[in-house]
C-alpha atoms as a PDB file:
ATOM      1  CA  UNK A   1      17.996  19.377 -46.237  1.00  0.00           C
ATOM      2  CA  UNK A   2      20.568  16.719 -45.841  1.00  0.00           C
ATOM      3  CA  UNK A   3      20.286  13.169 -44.185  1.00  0.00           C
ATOM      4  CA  UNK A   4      22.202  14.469 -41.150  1.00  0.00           C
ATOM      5  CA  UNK A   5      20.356  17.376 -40.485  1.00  0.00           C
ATOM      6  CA  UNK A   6      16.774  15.449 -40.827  1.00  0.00           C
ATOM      7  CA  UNK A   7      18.417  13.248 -38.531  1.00  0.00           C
ATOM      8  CA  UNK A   8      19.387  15.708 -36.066  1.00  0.00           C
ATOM      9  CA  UNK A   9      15.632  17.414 -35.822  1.00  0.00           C
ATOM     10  CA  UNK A  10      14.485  13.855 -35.437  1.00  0.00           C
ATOM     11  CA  UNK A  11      17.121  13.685 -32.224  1.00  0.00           C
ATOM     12  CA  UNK A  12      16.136  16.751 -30.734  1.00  0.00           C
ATOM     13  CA  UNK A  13      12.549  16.241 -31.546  1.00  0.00           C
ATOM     14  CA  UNK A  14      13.097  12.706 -29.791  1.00  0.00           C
ATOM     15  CA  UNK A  15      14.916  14.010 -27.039  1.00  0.00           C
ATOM     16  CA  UNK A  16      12.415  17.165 -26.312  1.00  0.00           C
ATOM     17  CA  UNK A  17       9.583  14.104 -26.150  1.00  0.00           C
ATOM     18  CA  UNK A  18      11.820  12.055 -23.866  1.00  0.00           C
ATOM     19  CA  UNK A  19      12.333  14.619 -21.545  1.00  0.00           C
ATOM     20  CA  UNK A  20       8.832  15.890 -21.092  1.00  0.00           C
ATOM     21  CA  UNK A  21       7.725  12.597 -20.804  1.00  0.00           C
ATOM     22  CA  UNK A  22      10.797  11.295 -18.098  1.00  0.00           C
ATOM     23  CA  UNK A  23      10.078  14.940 -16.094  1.00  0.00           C
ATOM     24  CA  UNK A  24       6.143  14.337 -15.985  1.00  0.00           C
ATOM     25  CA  UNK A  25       7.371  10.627 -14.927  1.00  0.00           C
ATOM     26  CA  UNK A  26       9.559  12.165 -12.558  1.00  0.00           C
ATOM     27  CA  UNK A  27       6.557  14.189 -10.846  1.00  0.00           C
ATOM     28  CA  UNK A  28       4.031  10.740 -10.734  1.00  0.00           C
ATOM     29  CA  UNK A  29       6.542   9.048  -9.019  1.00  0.00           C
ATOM     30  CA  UNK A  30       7.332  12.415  -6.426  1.00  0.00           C
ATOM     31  CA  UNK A  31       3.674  12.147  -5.514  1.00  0.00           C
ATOM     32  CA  UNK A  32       3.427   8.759  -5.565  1.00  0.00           C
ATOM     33  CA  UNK A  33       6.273   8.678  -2.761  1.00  0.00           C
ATOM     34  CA  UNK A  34       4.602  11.511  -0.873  1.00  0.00           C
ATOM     35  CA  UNK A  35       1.410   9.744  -0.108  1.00  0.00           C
ATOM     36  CA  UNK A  36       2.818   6.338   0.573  1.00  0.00           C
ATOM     37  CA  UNK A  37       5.302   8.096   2.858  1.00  0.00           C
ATOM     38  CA  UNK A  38       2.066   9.811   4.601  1.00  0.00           C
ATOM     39  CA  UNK A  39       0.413   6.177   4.682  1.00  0.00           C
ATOM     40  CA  UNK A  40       2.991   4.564   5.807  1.00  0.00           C
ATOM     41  CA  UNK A  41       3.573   6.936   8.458  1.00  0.00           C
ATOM     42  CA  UNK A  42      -0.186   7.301   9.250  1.00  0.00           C
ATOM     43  CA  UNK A  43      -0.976  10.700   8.362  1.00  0.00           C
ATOM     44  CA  UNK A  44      -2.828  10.266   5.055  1.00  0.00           C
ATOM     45  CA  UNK A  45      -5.453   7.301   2.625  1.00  0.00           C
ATOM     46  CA  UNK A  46      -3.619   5.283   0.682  1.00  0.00           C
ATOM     47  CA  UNK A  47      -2.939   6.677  -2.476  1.00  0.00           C
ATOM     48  CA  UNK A  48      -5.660   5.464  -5.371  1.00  0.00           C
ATOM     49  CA  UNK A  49      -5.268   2.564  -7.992  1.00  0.00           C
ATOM     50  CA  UNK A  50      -5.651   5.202 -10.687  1.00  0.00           C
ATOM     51  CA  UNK A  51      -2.964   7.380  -9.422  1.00  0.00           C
ATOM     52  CA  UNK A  52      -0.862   3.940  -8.969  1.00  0.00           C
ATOM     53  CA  UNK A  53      -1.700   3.212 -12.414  1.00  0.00           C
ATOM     54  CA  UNK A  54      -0.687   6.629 -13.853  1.00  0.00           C
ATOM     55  CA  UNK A  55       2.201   6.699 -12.641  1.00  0.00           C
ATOM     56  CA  UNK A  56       3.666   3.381 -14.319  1.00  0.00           C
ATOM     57  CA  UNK A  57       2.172   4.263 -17.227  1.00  0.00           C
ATOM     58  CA  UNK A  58       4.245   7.582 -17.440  1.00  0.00           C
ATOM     59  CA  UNK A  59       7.299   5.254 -16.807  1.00  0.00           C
ATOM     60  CA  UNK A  60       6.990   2.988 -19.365  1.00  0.00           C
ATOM     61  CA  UNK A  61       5.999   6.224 -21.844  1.00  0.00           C
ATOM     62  CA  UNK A  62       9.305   7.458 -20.838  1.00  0.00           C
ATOM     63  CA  UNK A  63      11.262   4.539 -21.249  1.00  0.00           C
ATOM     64  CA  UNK A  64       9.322   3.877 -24.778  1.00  0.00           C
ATOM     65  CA  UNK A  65      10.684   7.547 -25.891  1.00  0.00           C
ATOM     66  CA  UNK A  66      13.932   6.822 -24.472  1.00  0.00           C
ATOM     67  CA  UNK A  67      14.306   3.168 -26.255  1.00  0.00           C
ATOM     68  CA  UNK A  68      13.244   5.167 -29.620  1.00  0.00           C
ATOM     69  CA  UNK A  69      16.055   8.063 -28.864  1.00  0.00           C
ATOM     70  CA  UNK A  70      18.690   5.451 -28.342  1.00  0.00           C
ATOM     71  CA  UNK A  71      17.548   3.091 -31.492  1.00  0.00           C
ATOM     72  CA  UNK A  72      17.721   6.511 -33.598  1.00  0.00           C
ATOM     73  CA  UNK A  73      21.352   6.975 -32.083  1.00  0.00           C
ATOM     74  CA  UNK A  74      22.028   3.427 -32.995  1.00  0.00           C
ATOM     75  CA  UNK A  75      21.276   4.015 -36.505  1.00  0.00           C
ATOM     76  CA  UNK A  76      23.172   6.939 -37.177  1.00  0.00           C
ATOM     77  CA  UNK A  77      26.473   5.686 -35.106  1.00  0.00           C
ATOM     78  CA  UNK A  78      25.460   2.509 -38.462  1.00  0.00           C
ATOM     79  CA  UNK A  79      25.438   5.256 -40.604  1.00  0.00           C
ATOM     80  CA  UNK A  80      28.578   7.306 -39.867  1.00  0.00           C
ATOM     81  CA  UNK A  81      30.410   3.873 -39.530  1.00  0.00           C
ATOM     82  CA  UNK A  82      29.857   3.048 -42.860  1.00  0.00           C
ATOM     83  CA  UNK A  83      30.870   6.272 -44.044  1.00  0.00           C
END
């Protein structure tokens, strides 16, 4: 197996982690919005600290996979410039 190739499972396998992780990010926040709608409109509790608290930590486990996609990206644009 060649450098690029090992570099391009590494992408997909990076990007396949981002994804799941930005789409389950995606749904935390959904909810989130749902029940502080319904609060704020008076029709449901407040929505708990843990849920809160979830869903910022699915954010930043998003953005983490994304900030390691883009700083593989970054190193192979190196690589193919000094090519």
């Amino acid at each position: 197996m060649s450098c690029t190739s090992g570099a391009m499972i590494s992408f997909f396998v990076l990007f396949e982690e981002w994804d799941c992780a930005a789409a389950a990010a995606a749904r935390a926040g959904a909810r989130l919005c749902r029940q502080l709608d319904a609060y704020c409109a008076g029709t449901g509790p407040a929505p708990p600290a843990h849920e809160i608290a979830e869903s910022r930590r699915l954010t930043e486990e998003a953005n983490r996979r994304l900030a390691a996609l883009r700083s593989l990206l970054h190193e192979q644009r190196e690589q193919v410039a000094l090519i």
